[in-house]
Protein backbone atom coordinates (compact mmCIF):
# COMPACT_ATOMS: atom_id res chain seq x y z
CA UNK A 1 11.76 -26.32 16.96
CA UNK A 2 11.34 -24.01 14.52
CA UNK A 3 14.29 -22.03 12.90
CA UNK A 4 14.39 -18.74 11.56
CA UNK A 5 17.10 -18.11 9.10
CA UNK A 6 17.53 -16.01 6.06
CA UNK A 7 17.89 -18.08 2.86
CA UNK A 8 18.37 -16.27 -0.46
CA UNK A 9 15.99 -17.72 -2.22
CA UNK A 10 17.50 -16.34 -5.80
CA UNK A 11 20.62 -18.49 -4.86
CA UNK A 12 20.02 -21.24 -2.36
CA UNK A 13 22.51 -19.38 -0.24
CA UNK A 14 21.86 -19.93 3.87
CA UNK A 15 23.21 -16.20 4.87
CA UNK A 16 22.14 -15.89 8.75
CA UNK A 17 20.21 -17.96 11.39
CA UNK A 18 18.90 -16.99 14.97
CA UNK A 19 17.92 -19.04 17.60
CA UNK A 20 14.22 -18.95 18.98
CA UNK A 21 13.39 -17.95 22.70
CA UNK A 22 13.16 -20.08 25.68
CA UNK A 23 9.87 -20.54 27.68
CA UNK A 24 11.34 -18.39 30.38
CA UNK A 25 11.87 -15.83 27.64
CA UNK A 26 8.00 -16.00 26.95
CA UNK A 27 7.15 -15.34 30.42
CA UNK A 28 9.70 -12.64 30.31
CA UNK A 29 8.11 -10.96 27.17
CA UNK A 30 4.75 -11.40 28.22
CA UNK A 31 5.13 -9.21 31.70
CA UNK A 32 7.11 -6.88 29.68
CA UNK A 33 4.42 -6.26 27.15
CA UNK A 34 1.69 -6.00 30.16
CA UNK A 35 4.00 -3.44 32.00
CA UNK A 36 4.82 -1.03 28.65
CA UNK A 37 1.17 -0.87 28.27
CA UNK A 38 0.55 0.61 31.43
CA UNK A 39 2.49 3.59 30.87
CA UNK A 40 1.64 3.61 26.79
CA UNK A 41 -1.56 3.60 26.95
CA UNK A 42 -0.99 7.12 29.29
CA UNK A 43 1.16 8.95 27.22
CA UNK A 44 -0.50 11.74 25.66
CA UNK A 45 -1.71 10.83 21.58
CA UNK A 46 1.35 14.10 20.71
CA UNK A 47 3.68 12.01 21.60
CA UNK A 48 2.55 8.67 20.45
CA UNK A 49 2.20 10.75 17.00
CA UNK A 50 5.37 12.33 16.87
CA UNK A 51 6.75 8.68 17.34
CA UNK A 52 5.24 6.87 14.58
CA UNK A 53 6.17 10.21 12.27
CA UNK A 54 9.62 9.38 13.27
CA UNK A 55 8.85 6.30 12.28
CA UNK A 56 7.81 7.04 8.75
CA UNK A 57 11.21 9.38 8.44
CA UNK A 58 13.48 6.49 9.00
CA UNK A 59 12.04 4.38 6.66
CA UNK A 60 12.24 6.98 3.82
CA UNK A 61 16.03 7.40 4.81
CA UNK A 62 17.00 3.65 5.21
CA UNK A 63 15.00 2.71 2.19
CA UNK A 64 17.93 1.14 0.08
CA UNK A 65 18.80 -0.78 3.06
CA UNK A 66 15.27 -1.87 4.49
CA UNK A 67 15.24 -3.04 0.66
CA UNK A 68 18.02 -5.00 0.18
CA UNK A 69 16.73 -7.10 3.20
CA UNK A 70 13.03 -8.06 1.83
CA UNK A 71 15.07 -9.03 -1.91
CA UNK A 72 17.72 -10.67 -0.20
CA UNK A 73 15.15 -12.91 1.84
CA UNK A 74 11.98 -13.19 0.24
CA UNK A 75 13.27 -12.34 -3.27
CA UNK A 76 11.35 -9.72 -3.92
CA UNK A 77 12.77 -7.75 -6.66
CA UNK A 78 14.32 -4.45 -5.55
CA UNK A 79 12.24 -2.37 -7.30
CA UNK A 80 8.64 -3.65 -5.84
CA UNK A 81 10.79 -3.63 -2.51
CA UNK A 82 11.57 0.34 -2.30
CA UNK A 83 7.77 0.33 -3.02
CA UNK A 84 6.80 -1.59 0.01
CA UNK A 85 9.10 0.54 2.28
CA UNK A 86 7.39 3.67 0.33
CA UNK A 87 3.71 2.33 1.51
CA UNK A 88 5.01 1.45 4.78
CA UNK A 89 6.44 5.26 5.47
CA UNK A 90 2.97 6.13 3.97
CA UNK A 91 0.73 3.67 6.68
CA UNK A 92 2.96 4.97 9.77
CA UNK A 93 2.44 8.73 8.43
CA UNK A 94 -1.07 8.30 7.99
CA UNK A 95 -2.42 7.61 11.21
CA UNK A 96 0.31 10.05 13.08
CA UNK A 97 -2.03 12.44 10.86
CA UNK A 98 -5.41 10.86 11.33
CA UNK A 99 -5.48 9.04 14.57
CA UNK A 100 -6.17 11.80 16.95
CA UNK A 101 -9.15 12.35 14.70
CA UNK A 102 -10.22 8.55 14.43
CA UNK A 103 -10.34 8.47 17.70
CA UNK A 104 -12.46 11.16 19.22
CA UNK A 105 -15.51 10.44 21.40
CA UNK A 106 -19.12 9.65 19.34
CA UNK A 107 -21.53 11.41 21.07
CA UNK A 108 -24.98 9.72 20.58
CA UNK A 109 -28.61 10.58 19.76
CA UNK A 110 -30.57 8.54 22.03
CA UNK A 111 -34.01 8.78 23.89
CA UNK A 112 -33.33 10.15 27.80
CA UNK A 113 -31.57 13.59 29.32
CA UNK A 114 -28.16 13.93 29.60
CA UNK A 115 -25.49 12.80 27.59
CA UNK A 116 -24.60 9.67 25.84
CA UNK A 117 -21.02 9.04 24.09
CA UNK A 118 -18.96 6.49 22.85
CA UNK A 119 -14.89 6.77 24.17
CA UNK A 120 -12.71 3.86 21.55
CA UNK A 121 -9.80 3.27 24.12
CA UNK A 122 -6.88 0.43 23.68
CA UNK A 123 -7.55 -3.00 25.39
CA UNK A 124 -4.15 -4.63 26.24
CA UNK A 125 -0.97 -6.38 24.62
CA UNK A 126 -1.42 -7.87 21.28
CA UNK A 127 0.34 -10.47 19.51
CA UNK A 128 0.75 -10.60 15.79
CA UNK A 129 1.83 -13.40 13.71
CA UNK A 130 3.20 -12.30 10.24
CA UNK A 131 3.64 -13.88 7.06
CA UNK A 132 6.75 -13.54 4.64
CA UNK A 133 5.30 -11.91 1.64
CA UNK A 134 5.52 -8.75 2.08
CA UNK A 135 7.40 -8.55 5.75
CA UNK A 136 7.18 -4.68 5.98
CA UNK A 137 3.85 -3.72 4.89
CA UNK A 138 1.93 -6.43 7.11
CA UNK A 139 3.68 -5.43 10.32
CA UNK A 140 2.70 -1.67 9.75
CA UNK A 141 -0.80 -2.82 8.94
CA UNK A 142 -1.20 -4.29 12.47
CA UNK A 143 1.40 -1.80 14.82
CA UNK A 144 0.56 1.49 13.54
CA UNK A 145 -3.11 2.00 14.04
CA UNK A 146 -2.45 -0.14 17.26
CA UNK A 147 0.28 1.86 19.05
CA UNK A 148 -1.43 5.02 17.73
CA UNK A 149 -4.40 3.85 19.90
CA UNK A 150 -1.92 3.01 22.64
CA UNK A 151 -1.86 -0.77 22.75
CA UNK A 152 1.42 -2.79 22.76
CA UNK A 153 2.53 -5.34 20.41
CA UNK A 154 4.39 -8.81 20.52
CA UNK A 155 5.03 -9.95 16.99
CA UNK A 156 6.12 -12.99 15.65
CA UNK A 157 7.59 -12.88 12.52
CA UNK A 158 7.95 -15.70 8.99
CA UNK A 159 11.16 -17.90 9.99
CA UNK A 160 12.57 -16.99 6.50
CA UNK A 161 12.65 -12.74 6.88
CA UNK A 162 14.20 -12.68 10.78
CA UNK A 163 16.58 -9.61 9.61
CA UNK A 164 13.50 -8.03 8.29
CA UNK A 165 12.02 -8.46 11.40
CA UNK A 166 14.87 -7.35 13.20
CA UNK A 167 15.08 -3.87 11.38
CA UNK A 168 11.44 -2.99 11.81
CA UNK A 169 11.87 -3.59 15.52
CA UNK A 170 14.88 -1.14 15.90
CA UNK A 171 13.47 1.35 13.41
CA UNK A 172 10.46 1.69 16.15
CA UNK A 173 12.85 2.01 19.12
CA UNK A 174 15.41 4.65 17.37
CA UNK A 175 12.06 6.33 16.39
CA UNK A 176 11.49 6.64 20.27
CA UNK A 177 9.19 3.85 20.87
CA UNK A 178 9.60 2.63 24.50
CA UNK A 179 10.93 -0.67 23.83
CA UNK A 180 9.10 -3.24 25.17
CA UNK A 181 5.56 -1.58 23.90
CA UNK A 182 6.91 -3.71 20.38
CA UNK A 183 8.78 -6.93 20.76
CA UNK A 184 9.75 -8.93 18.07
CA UNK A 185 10.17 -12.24 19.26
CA UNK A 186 11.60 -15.61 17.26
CA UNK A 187 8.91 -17.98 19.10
CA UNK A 188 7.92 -21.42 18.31
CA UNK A 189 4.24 -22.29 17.77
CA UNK A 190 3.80 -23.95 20.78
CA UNK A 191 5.20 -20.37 21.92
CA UNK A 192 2.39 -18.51 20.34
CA UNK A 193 0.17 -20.39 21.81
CA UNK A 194 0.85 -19.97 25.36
CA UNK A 195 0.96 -16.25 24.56
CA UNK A 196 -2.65 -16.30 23.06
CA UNK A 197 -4.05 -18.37 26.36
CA UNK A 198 -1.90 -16.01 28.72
CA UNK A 199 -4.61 -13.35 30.13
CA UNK A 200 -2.49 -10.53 29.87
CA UNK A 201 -3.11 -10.31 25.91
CA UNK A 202 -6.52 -9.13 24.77
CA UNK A 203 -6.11 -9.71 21.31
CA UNK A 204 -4.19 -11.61 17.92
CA UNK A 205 -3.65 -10.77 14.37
CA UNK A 206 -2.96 -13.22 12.25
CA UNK A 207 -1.91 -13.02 8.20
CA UNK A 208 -1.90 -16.09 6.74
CA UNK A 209 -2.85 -19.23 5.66
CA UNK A 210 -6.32 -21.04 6.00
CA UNK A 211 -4.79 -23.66 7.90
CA UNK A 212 -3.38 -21.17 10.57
CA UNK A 213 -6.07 -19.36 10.73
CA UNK A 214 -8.11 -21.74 11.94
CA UNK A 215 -5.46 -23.17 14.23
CA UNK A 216 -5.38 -19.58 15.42
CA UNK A 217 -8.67 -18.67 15.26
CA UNK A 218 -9.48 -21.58 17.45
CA UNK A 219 -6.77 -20.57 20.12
CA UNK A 220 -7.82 -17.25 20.35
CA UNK A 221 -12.00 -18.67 20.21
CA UNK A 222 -11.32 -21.27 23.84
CA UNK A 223 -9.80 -18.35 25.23
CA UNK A 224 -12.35 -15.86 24.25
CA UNK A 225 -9.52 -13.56 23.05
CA UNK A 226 -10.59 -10.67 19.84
CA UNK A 227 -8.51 -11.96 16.71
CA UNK A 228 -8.31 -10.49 13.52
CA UNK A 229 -7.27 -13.29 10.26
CA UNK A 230 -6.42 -11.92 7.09
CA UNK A 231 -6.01 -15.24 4.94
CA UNK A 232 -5.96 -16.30 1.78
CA UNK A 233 -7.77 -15.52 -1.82
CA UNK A 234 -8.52 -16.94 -4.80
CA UNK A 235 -9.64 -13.33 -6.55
CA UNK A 236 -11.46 -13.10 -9.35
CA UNK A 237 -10.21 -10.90 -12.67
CA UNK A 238 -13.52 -10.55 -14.90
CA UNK A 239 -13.16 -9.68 -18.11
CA UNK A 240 -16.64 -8.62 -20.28
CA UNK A 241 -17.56 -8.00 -23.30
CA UNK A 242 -17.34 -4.47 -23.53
CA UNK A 243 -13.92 -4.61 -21.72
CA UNK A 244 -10.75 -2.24 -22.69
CA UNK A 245 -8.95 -5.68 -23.96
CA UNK A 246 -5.51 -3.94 -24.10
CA UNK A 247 -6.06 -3.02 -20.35
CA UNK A 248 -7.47 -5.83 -19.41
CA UNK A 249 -4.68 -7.66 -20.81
CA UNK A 250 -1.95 -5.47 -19.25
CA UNK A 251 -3.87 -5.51 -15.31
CA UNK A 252 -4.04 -8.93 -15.52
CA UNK A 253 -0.70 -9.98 -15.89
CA UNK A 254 0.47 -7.46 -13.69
CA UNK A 255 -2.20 -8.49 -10.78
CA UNK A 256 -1.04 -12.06 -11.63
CA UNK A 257 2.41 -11.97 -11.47
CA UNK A 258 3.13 -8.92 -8.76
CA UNK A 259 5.47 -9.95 -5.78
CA UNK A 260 5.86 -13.30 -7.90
CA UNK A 261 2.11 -14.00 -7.56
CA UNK A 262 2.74 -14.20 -4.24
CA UNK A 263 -0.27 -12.34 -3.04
CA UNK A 264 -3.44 -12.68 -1.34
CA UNK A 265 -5.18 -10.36 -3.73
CA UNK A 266 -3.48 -11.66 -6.78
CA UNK A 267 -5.77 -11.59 -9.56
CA UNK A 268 -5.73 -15.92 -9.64
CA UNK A 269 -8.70 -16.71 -11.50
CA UNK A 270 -9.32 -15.13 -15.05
CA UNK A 271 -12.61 -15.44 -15.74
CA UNK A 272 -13.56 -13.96 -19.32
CA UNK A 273 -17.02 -14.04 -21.72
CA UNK A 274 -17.34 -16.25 -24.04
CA UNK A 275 -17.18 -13.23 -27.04
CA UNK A 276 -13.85 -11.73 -25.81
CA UNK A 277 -12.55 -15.18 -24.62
CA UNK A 278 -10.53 -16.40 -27.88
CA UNK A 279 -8.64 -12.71 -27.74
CA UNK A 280 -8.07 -12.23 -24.87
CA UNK A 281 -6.77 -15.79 -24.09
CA UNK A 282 -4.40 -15.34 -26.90
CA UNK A 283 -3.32 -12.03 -25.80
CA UNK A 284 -2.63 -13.22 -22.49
CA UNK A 285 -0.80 -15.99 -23.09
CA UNK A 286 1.42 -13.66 -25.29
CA UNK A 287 1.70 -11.46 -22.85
CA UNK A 288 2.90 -13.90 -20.17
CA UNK A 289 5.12 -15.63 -22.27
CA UNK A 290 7.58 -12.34 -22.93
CA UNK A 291 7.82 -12.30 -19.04
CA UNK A 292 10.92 -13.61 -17.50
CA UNK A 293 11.88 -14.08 -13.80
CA UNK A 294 15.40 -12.38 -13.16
CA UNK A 295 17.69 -11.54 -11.02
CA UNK A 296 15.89 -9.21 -8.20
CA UNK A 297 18.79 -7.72 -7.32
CA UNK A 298 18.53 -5.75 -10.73
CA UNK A 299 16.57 -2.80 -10.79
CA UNK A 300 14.98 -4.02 -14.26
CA UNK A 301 13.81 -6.56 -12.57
CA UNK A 302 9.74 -6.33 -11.93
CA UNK A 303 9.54 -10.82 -11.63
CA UNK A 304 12.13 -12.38 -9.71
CA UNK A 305 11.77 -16.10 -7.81
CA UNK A 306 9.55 -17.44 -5.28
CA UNK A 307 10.29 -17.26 -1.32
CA UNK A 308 11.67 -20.62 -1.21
CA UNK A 309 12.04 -23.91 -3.40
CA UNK A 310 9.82 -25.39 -1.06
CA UNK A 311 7.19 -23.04 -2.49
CA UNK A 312 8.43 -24.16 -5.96
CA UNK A 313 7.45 -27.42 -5.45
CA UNK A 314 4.58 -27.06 -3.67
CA UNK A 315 3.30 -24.71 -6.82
CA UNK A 316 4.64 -27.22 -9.21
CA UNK A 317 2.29 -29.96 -7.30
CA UNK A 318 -0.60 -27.46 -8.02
CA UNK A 319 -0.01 -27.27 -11.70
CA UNK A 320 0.75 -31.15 -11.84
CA UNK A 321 -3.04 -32.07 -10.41
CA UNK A 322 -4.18 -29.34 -12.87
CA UNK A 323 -2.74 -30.88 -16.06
CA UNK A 324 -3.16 -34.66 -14.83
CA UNK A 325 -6.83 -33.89 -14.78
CA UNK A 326 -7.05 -32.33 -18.27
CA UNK A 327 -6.25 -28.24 -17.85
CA UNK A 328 -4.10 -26.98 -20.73
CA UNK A 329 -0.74 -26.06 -19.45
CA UNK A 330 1.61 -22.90 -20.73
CA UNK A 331 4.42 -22.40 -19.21
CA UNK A 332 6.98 -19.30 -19.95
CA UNK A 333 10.41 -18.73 -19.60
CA UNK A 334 12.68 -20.10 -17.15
CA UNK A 335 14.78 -18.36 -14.39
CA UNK A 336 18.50 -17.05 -15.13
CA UNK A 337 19.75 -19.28 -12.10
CA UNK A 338 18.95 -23.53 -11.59
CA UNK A 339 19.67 -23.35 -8.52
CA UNK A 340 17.24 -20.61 -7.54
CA UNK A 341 13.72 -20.69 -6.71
CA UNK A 342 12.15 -19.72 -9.96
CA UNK A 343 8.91 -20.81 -11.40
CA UNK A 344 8.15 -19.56 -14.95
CA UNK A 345 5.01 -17.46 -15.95
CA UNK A 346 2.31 -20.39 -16.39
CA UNK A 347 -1.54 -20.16 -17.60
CA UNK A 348 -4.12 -23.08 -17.00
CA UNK A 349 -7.27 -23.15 -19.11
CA UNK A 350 -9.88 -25.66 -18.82
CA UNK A 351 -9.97 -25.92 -15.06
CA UNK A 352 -12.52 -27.83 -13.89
CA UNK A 353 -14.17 -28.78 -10.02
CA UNK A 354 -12.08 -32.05 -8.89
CA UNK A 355 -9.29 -30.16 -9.68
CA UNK A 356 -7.36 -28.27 -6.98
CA UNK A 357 -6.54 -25.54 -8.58
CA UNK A 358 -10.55 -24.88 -8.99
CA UNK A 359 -10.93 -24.30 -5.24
CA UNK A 360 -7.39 -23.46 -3.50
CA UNK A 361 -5.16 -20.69 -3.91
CA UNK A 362 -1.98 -20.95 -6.00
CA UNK A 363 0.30 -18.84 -4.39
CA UNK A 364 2.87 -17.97 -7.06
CA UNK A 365 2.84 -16.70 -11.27
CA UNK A 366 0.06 -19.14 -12.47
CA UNK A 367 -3.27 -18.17 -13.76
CA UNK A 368 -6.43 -19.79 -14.11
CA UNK A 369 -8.30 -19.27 -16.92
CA UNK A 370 -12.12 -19.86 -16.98
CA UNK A 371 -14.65 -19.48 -20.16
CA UNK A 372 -17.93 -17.93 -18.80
CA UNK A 373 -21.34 -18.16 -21.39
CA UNK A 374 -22.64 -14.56 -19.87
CA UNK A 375 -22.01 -12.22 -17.66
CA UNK A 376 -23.83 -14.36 -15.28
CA UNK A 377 -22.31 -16.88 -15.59
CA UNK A 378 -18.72 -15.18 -14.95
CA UNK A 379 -20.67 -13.88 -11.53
CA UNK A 380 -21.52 -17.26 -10.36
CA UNK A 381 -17.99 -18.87 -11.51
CA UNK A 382 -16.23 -15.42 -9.48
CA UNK A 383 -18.49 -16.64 -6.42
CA UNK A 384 -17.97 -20.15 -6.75
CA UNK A 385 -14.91 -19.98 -4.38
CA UNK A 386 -14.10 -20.94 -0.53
CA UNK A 387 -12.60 -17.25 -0.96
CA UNK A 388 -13.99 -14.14 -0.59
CA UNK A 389 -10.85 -11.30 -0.43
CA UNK A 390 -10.53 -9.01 -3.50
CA UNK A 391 -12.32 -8.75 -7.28
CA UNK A 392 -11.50 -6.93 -10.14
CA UNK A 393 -14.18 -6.52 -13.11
CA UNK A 394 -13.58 -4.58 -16.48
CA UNK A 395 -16.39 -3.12 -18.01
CA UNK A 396 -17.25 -0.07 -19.93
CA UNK A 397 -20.47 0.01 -18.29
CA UNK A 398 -21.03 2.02 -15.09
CA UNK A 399 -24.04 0.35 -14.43
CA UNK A 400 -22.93 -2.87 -15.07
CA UNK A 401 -19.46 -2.33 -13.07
CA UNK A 402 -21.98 -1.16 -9.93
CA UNK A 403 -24.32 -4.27 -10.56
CA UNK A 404 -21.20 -6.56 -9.93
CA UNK A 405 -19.69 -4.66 -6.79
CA UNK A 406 -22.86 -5.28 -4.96
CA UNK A 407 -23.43 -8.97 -5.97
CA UNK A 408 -19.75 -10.35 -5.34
CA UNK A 409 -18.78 -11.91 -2.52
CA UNK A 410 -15.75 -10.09 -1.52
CA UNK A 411 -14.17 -7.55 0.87
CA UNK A 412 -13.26 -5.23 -1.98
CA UNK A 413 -14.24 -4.73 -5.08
CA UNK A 414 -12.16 -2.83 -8.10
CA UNK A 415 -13.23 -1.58 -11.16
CA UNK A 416 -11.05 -1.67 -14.29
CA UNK A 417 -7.90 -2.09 -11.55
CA UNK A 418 -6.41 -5.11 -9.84
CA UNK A 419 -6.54 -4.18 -6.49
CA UNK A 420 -4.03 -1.94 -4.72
CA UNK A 421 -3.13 -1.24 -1.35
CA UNK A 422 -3.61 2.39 0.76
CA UNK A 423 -3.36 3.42 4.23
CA UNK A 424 -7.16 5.40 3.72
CA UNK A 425 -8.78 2.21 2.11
CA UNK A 426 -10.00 -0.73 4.46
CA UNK A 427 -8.63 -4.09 3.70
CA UNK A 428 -10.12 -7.33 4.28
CA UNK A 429 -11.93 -10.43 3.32
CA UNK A 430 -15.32 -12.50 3.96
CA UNK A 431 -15.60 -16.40 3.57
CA UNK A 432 -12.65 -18.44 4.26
CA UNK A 433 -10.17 -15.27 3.38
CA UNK A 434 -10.53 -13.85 7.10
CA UNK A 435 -12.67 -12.09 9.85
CA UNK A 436 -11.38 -8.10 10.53
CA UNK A 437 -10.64 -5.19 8.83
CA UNK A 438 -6.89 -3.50 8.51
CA UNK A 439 -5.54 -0.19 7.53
CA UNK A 440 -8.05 2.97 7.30
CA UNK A 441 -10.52 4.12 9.93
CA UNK A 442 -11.48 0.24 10.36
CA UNK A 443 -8.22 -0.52 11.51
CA UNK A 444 -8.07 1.21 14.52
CA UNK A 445 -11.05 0.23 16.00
CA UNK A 446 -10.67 -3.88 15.84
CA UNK A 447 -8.60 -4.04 18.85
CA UNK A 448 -10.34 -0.96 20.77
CA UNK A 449 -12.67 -1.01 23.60
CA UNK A 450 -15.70 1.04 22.47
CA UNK A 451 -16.85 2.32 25.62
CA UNK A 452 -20.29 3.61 26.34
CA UNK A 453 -19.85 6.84 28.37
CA UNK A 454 -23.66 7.92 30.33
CA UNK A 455 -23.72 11.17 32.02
CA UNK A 456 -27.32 11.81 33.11
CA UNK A 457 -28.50 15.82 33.15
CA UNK A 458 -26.66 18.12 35.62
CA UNK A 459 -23.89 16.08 36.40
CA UNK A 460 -20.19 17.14 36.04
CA UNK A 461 -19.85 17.93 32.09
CA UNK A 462 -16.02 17.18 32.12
CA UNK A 463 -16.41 13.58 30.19
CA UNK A 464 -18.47 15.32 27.45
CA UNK A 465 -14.77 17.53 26.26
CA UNK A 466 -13.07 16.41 23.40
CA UNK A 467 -11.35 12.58 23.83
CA UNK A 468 -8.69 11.23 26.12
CA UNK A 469 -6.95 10.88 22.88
CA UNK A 470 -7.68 14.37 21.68
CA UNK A 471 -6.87 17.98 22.30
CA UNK A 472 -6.34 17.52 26.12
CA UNK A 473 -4.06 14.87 25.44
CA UNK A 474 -1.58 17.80 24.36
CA UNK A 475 -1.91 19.95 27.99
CA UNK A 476 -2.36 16.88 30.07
CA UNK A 477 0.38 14.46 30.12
CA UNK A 478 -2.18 12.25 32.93
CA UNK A 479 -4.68 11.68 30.31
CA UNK A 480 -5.26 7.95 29.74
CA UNK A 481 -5.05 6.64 25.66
C-alpha cells in the first residue's frame, strides 16, 4: 500500500502521514465525479470563470503559506516556491480570461449549402496523476483549462506533497468550486487503475516518468480511454561558436540547476563546439563550483536539496556508472545539513554511449557535457536522445538559430533562453517525453469533444449563434458547457 506522508527532505524529519482510500471509497469517488459533471458541464462559462478567478485571488493571498508547504515537502527553496504559486495564479487567471474565447464554435468552409461548424464541448470525468516536482503548477496545468471547459477532475497526487495536495483541493472549493467536480484522492496504483478502466472517465493525464507512462499509457490504450503523458527529457543546451559565452554560461547553470535540477526541461545535456568548448567548459565548471545547496527555508536560497534521499542515491548511482566508465567527474560544494538530501553541483565530461547517463535523464544538479566537431555535429548529438521535450541553442545568428528550431526533435524550441513556462505558450514533448499538449489554446482542446455541427440550408439557424460556452452562456443558465 502506498503511503503518502510529508517528509522534509532538508532534515529527514517525517512531519504528517494520511492514510489512502478504501475500494469502496473509489466507487464512492467515481459516481461522485460522474454526478458533478452533469450539472458542471451546464453551468453557464460566467460562472465557471468567475470561479477559477477566485481561484487565482486565493493563491495570490495565501502565497506565503501555499509556499511554505512545496519547501517544506519537496524542498524547494522558498523563493522559486512563491514563484510557482505566482505562475499558478497566472494559469487559473488566464483561461478565466481566454476560455470563453478558446472555445467558440469554428464555423467551416466546405463544399455543400448550409452550414458547417465545429462545437469543442467537455467529454466526462478525468483523472490526473501528478508528480512531486513542482506540486502546484502541474495540477493547474491539467484542472484549469479542464474545468473551464466544464469537465471534472479526480487527481491523484506524489505520496511525498499530500498537504500540497490538500490545499489546492480546498483553495478550489472556498473559490466556489462544487466539490466533487475536483477530488483529490490518496489512491493506490492498483486504485488508479480501476479508475482508468471504470467507463465513467473519458480521459487521464499523466506527468511523469517513462516507466509510468507507459504503464499508464497502456491502461488508458485496452480501455480506449484519451490520455495525455508529459514525461521525461533529456534537453539539449547548445552552445556555438558565435555564442554570447557570458550568457551562455549564466542560462546554463541556471537551466541546470533550477528546482534542484529537478526538471523535465532542465537543460541536462551541454553540448558545445569544439572552438568555444575549452572556455566555456572552464567557465562552467567555475560557475558551478561557487554554487551551494542551502537551507530553502532562507530566502537567499535559489539551490536547496533534492525531494528525497532516495533521489540522492538514485542520482549518485547515475554519476557512479558515469565515472566507472571513464566520464570526468566535478563535483561542488556540499549541503549545510548531513542528514539532508543534498547532492552538490556536479559536471560530467566525456560521456560516452554504454553509459547511462548518455541516454536517461538525471533528474537532479548534474550536467553532461558533450564536445561537438560542428554545428552538425552538436545537431545530431542534441537528437541522439530517447527524448524529445525542450532545446535551447545560443547563437548570434538568426538564420542559424531558425535552421536549428526546425531540425530538432523537440516540442519546444528556445533561442538564447533555457526554457520557461507560460500559461499562453503550449507545452509538450515528442519521442519518449510524452503524447499531448498542456497550457495555452492546446490545452483545452485535448480532453474536448470536437463536435461536427451540419445544418443544411433553411433549417432553424439557432445552432449557427455564438457557442454553448459563449455569450448565451451569460442569459441562459440551461445552456450546456
Amino acid at each position: 500500500m502506498q503511503n503518502y506522508a510529508s517528509i522534509n527532505p532538508a532534515t529527514g524529519e517525517r512531519v504528517a502521514e494520511f492514510p489512502t482510500i478504501d475500494d469502496a471509497e473509489v466507487q464512492d469517488v467515481l459516481a461522485r465525479s460522474a454526478s458533478a459533471y452533469s450539472s458542471w458541464r451546464s453551468t453557464p462559462f460566467y460562472e465557471r470563470s468567475a470561479i477559477l478567478r477566485r481561484a487565482a485571488e486565493l493563491h495570490r493571498e495565501r502565497a506565503d503559506e501555499l509556499a511554505a508547504l512545496l519547501t517544506l515537502e519537496m524542498g524547494k527553496p522558498i523563493s522559486s516556491a512563491l514563484g510557482e504559486v505566482a505562475l499558478v495564479a497566472a494559469i487559473y487567471e488566464y483561461y478565466a480570461d481566454n476560455a470563453e474565447r478558446f472555445l467558440e464554435d469554428e464555423q467551416l468552409e466546405f463544399d455543400g449549402p448550409g452550414v458547417a461548424l465545429v462545437r469543442t464541448e467537455p467529454i466526462g470525468p478525468l483523472v490526473g496523476i501528478m508528480p512531486w516536482n513542482f506540486p502546484y503548477y502541474q495540477v493547474a496545468r491539467l484542472v484549469a483549462p479542464n474545468l473551464a471547459l466544464g469537465n471534472t477532475a479526480i487527481v491523484k497526487h506524489a505520496p511525498n506533497c499530500p498537504q500540497s495536495a490538500l490545499a489546492i483541493e480546498a483553495i478550489l472549493r472556498e473559490a466556489g468550486l462544487p466539490a466533487d467536480a475536483y477530488i483529490n484522492v490518496f489512491a493506490t496504483h492498483d486504485h488508479i487503475a480501476t479508475m482508468i478502466a471504470d467507463p465513467r472517465v473519458q480521459g487521464v493525464s499523466l506527468t511523469g516518468s517513462e516507466r509510468a507512462g507507459a504503464a499508464v499509457g497502456e491502461l488508458a490504450g485496452r480501455n480506449l480511454k484519451k490520455c495525455v503523458l508529459e514525461l521525461g527529457g533529456s534537453d539539449p543546451f547548445i552552445v556555438l561558436a558565435d555564442a554570447d559565452l557570458d550568457q551562455a554560461v549564466t542560462d546554463a547553470v541556471a537551466g541546470r540547476l533550477f528546482n534542484g535540477g529537478q526538471a523535465c526541461t532542465a537543460s541536462k545535456r551541454v553540448i558545445v563546439v569544439d572552438e568555444v568548448y575549452e572556455e566555456f567548459v572552464d567557465r562552467f565548471l567555475a560557475a558551478m563550483a561557487e554554487v551551494a545547496p542551502g537551507d530553502p527555508a532562507d530566502a537567499g536560497t535559489t539551490f536547496g536539496p533534492l525531494s528525497s534521499s532516495a533521489a540522492v542515491e538514485e542520482l549518485d548511482r547515475f554519476v557512479e556508472d558515469a565515472e566507472s566508465k571513464g566520464a570526468a567527474v566535478v563535483r561542488g560544494q556540499q549541503g549545510p545539513d548531513s542528514t539532508g538530501a543534498y547532492y552538490p553541483a556536479t559536471v560530467l565530461t566525456g560521456v560516452t554511449p554504454g553509459m547511462r547517463a548518455y541516454s536517461e535523464e538525471l533528474f537532479g544538479p548534474v550536467a553532461s557535457v558533450f564536445r561537438a566537431a560542428t554545428a552538425e555535429d552538436a545537431l545530431a548529438i542534441a537528437n541522439d536522445s530517447p527524448f524529445g521535450l525542450a532545446a535551447s541553442v545560443y547563437t548570434s545568428n538568426p538564420d542559424t538559430a531558425r535552421d536549428f528550431a526546425n531540425l530538432l526533435e523537440t516540442g519546444m524550441v528556445w533561442v538564447n533562453s533555457v526554457s520557461r513556462s507560460s500559461p499562453d505558450l503550449p507545452f509538450g514533448g515528442v519521442k519518449r517525453s510524452g503524447v499531448g499538449r498542456e497550457l495555452s489554446r492546446a490545452g483545452m482542446y485535448e480532453f474536448a469533444n470536437k463536435k461536427l455541427v451540419r445544418i443544411p440550408e433553411g433549417a432553424p439557424d439557432q445552432a449557427t449563434g455564438a457557442s454553448a460556452h459563449g455569450s448565451r452562456a451569460q442569459s441562459d443558465s440551461s445552456s450546456v458547457g
